[in-house]
Protein backbone atom coordinates (compact mmCIF):
# COMPACT_ATOMS: atom_id res chain seq x y z
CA UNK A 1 60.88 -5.27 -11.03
CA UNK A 2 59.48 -7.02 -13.53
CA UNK A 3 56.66 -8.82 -10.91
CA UNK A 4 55.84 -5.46 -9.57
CA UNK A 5 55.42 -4.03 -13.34
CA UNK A 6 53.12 -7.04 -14.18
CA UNK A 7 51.16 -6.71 -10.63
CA UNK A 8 50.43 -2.64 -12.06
CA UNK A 9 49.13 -3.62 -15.29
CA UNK A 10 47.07 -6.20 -14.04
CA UNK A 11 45.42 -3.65 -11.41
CA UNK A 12 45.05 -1.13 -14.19
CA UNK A 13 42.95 -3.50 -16.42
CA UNK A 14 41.23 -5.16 -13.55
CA UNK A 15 40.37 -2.54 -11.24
CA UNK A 16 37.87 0.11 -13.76
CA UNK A 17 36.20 -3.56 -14.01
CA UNK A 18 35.99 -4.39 -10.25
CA UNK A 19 34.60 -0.67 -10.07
CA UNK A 20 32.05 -0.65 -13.21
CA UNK A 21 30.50 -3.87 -11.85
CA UNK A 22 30.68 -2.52 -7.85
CA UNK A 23 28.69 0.13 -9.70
CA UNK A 24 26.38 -1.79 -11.39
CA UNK A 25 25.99 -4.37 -8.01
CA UNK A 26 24.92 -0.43 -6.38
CA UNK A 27 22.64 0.20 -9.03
CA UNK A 28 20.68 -2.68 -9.04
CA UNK A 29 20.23 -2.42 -5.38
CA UNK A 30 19.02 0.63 -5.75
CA UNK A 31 16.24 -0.65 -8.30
CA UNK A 32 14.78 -3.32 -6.19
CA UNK A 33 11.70 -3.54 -4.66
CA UNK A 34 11.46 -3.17 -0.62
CA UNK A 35 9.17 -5.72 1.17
CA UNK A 36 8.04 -5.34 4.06
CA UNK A 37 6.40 -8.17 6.83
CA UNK A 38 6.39 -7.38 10.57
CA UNK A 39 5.12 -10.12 13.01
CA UNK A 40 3.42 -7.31 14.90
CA UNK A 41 0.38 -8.21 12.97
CA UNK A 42 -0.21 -11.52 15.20
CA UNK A 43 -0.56 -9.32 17.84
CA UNK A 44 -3.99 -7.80 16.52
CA UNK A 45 -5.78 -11.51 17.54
CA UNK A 46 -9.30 -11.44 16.05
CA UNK A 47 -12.34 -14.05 16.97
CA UNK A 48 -12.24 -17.67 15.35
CA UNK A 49 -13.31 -17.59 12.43
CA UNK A 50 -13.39 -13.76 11.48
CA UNK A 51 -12.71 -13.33 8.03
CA UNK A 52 -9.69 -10.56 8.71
CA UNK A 53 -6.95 -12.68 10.90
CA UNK A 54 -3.35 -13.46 11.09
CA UNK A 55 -3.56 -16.42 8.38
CA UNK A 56 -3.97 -13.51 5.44
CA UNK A 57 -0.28 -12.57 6.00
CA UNK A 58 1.01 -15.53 6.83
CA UNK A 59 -0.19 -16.63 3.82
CA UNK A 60 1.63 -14.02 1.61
CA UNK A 61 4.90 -14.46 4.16
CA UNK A 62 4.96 -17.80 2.77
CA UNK A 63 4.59 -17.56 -0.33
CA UNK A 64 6.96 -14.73 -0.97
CA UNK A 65 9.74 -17.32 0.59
CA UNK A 66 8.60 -20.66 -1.21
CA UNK A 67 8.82 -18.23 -5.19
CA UNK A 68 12.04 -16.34 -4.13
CA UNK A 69 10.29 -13.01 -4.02
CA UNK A 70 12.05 -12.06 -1.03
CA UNK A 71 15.36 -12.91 -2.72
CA UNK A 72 14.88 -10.61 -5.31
CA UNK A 73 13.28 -8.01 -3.23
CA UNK A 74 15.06 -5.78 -0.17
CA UNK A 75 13.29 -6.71 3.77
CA UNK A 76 12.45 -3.50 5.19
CA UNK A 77 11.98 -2.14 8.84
CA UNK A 78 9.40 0.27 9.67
CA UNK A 79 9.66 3.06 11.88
CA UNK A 80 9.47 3.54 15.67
CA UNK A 81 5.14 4.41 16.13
CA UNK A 82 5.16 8.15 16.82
CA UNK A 83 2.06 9.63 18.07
CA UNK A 84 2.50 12.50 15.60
CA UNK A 85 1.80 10.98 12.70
CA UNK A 86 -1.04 9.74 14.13
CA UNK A 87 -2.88 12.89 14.91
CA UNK A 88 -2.58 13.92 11.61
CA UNK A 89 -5.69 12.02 10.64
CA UNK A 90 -7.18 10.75 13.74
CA UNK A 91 -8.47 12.76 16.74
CA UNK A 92 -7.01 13.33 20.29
CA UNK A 93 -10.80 11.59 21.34
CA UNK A 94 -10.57 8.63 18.92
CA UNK A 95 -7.18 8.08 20.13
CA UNK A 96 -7.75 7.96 23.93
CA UNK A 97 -10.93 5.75 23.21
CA UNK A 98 -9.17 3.01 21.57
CA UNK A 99 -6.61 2.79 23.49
CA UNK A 100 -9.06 2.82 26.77
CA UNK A 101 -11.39 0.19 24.92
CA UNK A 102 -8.10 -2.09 24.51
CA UNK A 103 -6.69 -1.50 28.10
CA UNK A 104 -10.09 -2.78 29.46
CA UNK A 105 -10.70 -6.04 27.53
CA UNK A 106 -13.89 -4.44 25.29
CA UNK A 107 -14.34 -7.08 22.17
CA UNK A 108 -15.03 -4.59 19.91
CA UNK A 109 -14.33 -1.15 19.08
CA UNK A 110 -17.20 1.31 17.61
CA UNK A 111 -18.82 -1.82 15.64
CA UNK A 112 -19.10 -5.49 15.84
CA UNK A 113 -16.83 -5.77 12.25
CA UNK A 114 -13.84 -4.08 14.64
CA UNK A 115 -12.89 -6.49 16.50
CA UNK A 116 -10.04 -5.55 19.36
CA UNK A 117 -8.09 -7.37 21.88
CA UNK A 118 -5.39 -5.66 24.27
CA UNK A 119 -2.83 -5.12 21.96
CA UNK A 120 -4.66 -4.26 18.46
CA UNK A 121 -4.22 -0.64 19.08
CA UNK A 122 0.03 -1.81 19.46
CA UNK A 123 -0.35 -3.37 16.39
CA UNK A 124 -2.03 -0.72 14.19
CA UNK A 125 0.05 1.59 15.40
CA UNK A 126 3.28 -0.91 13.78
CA UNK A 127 1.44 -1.02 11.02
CA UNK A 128 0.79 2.70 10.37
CA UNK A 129 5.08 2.80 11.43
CA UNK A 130 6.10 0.29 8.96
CA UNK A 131 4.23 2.15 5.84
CA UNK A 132 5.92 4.91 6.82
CA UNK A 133 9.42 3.23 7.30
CA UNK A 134 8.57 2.05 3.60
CA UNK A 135 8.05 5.91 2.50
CA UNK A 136 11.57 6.92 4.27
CA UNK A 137 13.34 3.95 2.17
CA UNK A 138 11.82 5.47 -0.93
CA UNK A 139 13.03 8.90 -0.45
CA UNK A 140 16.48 7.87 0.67
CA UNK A 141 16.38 5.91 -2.37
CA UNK A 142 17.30 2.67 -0.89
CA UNK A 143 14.44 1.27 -3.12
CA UNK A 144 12.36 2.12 -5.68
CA UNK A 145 9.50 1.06 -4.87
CA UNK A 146 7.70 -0.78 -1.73
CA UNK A 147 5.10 -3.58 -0.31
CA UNK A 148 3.98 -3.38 3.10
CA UNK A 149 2.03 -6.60 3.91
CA UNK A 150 0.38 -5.42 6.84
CA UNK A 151 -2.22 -5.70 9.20
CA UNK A 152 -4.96 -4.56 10.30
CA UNK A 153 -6.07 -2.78 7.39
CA UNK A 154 -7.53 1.08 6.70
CA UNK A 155 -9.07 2.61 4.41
CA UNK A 156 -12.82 2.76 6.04
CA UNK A 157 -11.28 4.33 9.30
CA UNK A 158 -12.22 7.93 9.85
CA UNK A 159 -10.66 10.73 12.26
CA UNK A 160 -13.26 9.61 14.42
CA UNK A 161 -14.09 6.08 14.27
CA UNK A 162 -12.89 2.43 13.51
CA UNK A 163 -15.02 0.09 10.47
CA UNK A 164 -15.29 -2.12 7.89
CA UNK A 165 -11.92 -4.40 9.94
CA UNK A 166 -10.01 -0.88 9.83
CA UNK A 167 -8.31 0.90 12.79
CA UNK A 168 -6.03 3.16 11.66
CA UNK A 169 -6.07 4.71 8.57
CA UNK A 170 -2.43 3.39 6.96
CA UNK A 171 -2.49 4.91 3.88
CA UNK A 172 -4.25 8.80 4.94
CA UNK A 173 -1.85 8.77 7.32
CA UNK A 174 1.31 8.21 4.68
CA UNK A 175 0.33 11.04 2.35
CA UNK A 176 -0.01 13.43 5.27
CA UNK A 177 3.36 11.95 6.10
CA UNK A 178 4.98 12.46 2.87
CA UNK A 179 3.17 16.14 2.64
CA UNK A 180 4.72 17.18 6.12
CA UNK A 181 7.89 15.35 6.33
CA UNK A 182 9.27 15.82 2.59
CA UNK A 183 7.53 18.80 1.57
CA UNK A 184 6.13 17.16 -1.19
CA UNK A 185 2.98 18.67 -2.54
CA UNK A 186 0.95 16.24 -4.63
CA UNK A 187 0.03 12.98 -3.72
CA UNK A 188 -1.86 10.29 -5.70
CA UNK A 189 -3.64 7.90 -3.85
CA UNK A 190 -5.16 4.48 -6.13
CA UNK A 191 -7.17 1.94 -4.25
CA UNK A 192 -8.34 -1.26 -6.04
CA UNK A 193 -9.84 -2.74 -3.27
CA UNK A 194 -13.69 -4.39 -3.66
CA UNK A 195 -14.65 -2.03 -1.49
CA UNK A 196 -14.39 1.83 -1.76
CA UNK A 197 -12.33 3.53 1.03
CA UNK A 198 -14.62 6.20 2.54
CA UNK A 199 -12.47 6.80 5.06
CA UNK A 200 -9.68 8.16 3.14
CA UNK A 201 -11.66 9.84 0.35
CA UNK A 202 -13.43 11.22 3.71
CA UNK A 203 -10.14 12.31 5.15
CA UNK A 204 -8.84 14.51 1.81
CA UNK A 205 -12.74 15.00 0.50
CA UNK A 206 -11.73 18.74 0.77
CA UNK A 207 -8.06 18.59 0.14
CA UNK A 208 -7.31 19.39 -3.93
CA UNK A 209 -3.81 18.20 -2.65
CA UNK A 210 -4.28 14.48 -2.60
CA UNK A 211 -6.02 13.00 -5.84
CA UNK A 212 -7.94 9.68 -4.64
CA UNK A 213 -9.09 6.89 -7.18
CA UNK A 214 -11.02 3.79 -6.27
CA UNK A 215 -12.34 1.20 -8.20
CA UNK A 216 -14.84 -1.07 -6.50
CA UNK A 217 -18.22 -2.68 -6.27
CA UNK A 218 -21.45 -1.46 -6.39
CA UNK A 219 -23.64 -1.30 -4.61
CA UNK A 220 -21.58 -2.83 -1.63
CA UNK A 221 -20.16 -2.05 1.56
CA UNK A 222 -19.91 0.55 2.69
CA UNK A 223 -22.27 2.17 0.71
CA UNK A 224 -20.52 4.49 -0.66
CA UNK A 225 -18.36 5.94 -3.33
CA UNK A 226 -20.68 7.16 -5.93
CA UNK A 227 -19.47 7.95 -8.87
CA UNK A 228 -20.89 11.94 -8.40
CA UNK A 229 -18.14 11.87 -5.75
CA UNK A 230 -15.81 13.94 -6.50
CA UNK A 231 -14.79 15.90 -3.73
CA UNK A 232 -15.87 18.97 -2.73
CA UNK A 233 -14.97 23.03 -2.75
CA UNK A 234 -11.27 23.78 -4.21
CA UNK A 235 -10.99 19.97 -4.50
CA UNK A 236 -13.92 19.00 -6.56
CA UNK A 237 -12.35 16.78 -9.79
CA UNK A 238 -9.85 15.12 -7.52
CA UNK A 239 -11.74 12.67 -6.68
CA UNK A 240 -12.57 10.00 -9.06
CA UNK A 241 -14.84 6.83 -7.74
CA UNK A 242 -15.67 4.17 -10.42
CA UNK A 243 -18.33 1.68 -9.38
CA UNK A 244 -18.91 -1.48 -10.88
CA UNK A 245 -21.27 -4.03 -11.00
CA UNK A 246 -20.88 -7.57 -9.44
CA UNK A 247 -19.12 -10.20 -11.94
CA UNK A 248 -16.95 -7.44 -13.10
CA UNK A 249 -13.66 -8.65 -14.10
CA UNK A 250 -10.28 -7.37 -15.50
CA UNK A 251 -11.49 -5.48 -18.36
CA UNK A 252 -13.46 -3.45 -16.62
CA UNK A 253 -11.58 -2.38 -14.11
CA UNK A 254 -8.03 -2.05 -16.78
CA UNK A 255 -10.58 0.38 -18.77
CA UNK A 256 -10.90 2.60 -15.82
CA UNK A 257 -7.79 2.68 -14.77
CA UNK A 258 -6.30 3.64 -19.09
CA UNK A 259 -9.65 5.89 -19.28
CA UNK A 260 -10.21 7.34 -16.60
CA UNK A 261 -7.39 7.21 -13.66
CA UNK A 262 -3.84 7.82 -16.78
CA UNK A 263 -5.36 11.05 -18.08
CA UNK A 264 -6.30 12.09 -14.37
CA UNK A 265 -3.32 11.30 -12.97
CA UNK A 266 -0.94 13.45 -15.66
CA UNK A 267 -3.10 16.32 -15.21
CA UNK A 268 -2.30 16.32 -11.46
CA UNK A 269 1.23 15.47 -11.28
CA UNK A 270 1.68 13.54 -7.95
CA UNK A 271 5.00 13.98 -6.46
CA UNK A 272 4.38 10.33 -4.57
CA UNK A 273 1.74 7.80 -5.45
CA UNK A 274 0.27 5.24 -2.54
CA UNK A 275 -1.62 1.95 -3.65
CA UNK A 276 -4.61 0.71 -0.90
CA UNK A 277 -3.76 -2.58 -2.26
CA UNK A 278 -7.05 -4.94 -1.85
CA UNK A 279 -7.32 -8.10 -3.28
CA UNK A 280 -10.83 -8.93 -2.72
CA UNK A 281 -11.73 -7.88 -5.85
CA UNK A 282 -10.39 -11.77 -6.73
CA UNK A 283 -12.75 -14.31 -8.17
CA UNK A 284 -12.37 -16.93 -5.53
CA UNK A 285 -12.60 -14.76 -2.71
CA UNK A 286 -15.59 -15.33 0.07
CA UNK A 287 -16.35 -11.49 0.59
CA UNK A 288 -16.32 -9.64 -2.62
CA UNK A 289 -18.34 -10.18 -5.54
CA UNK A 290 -15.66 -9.08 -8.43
CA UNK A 291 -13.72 -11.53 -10.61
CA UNK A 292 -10.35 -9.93 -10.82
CA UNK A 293 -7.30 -12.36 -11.42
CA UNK A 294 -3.74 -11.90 -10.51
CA UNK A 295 -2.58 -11.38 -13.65
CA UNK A 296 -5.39 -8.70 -13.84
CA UNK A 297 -3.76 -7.23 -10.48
CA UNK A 298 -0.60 -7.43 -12.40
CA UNK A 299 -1.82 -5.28 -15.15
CA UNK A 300 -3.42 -2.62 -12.71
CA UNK A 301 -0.17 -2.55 -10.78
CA UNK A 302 1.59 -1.68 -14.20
CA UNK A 303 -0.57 1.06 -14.93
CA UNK A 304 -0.03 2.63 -11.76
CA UNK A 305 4.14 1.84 -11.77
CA UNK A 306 4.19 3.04 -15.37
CA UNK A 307 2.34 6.85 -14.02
CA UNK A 308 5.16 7.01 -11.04
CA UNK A 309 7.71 6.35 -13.42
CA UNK A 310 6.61 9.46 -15.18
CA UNK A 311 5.28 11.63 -12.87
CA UNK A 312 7.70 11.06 -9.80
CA UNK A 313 10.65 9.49 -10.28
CA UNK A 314 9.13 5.93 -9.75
CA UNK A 315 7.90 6.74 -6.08
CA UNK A 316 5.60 4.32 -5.15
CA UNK A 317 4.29 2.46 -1.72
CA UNK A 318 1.85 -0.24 -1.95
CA UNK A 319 0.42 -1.21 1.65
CA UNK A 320 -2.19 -4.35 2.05
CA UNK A 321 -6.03 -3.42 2.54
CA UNK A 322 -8.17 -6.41 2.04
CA UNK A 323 -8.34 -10.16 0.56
CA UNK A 324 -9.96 -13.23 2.44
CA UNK A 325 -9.02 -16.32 0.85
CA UNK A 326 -5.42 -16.32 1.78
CA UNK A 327 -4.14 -18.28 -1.43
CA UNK A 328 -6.01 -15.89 -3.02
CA UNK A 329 -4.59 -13.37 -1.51
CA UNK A 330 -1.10 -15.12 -1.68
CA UNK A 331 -1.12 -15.21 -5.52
CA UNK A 332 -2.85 -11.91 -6.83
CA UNK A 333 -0.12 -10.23 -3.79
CA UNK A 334 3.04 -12.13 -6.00
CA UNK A 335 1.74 -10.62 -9.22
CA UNK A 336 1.66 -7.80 -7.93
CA UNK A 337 5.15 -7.50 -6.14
CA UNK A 338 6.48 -9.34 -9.30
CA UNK A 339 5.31 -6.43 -11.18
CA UNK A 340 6.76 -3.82 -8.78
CA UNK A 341 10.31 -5.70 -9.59
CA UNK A 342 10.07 -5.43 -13.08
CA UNK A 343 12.06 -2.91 -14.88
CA UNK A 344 11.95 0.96 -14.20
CA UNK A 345 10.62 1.81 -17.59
CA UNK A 346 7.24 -0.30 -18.43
């Protein structure tokens, strides 16, 4: 009697324990950071040489594993590709021709800075599936936040037409995703790449539903992204392009981003925020002529974390745009996942 009398107490004292820190194990889970790599991306084979290739993720994929970010962080899966989602940005036409210029062994598809082999129209279409798989784990709350290192990139692809290394474009597609699948009304899309995404601001030029912010050189490729941009009819103001001049560093670009994109951003209220994460803005990279560090990504990324944390609940999906010099690449992509980790409240 006795034993059984000591066994009780012990459960009593033990167990609220055992069921705070179960808790707490849940919790933190919850808080973490998805990540998400998908060796689909060696399937999109370009030319020797070409400055958009297999090595860029690769490069992150190892890195991520040699620092432990992966440890700390929560793999991810994307989503079956689903023709549906698709068509909510690009054509019937565009579709058919890509997949026809794949099937039939063209090199390139609509310019010579697209190049194709037969399964880079597979491979976009992963790409487009796992940003979206990202979005799903978000609004099931299995993570806070996510990184989708994936390729190819695509931000300069239009309803129409593939450019500037860009098939599909990822992130258009993901706030017409999140619009149509979750009801969600607002969406806040911030791009940092060095060069400004024409074919999303293209895409939502009209749409006063889906705020778009770049920051990137000028003048550059692809020639546009004036700063009179700023969309047009019912959706004129929610558009904001800031330009800057090669050699621009950090402090420029943290300036726009406190003056102009915060004050923006808490006038419009986004209900989910998507980052066109490009890190070709850094100093030692062999395209762009910006001289961003990682620990000026870092910063940026903070900015934008800090606004979801406010604005929607933390919401946030980052998905790879550009960056050639894969340590590069690598490093500014850490500081910025490493900032993603950090706590929910800046």
């Amino acid at each position: 009697m006795r034993c059984f009398l000591l066994i009780v107490l012990v459960l009593l004292v033990v167990a609220p324990a055992w069921a705070v820190g179960n808790d707490a194990t849940s919790s933190a889970s919850l808080a973490r950071t998805g990540i998400l790599i998908d060796e689909m991306h060696h399937r999109h084979a370009t030319p020797a040489g070409f400055p958009e290739n297999a090595a860029r993720v690769d490069a992150i994929e190892k890195r991520f594993e040699k620092d432990g970010i992966f440890a700390r962080g929560v793999r991810l899966k994307g989503n079956a590709p689903d023709d549906k989602w698709l068509k909510l940005v690009h054509t019937d036409a565009y579709l058919k021709r890509l997949r026809a210029a794949c099937a039939t062994g063209d090199a390139f598809i609509d310019s010579r800075d697209v190049p194709i082999c037969k399964d880079s129209e597979l491979a976009a279409r992963t790409a487009v599936a796992d940003v979206l798989g990202a979005v799903d784990a978000v609004m099931a709350g299995r993570v806070k936040n996510a990184f989708c290192a994936i390729r190819p990139p695509g931000h300069h692809a239009s309803a129409n037409r593939a450019m500037g290394f860009c098939i599909y474009n990822n992130v258009a597609i993901a706030a017409k995703y999140i619009q149509t699948k979750y009801h969600l009304a607002r969406v806040l899309i911030v791009d940092f790449d060095v060069h400004h995404g024409n074919g999303t601001q293209a895409t939502f030029d009209a749409d006063p539903t889906v705020f778009y912010f770049s920051v990137h050189q000028s003048p550059f490729y692809p020639r546009t992204g004036g700063a009179d941009e700023t969309g047009v009819g019912a959706a004129k103001g929610t558009k904001i392009n800031v330009p800057l001049a090669a050699g621009s560093g950090d402090a420029q670009a943290l300036a726009a981003f406190k003056n102009r994109l915060v004050p923006a951003a808490r006038k419009f209220k986004p209900d989910f925020i998507l980052i066109s994460a490009g890190f070709d803005a850094h100093k030692n990279d062999p395209i762009g002529g910006l001289a961003y560090t990682p620990a000026g990504y870092a910063a940026l990324t903070r900015i934008v974390k800090k606004i979801a944390f406010e604005e929607c609940h933390g919401r946030l999906v980052s998905l790879l745009e550009g960056g050639y010099n894969p340590d590069a690449l690598a490093e500014s992509a850490e500081a910025h996942v490493r900032t993603l980790m950090e706590n929910d409240e800046p």
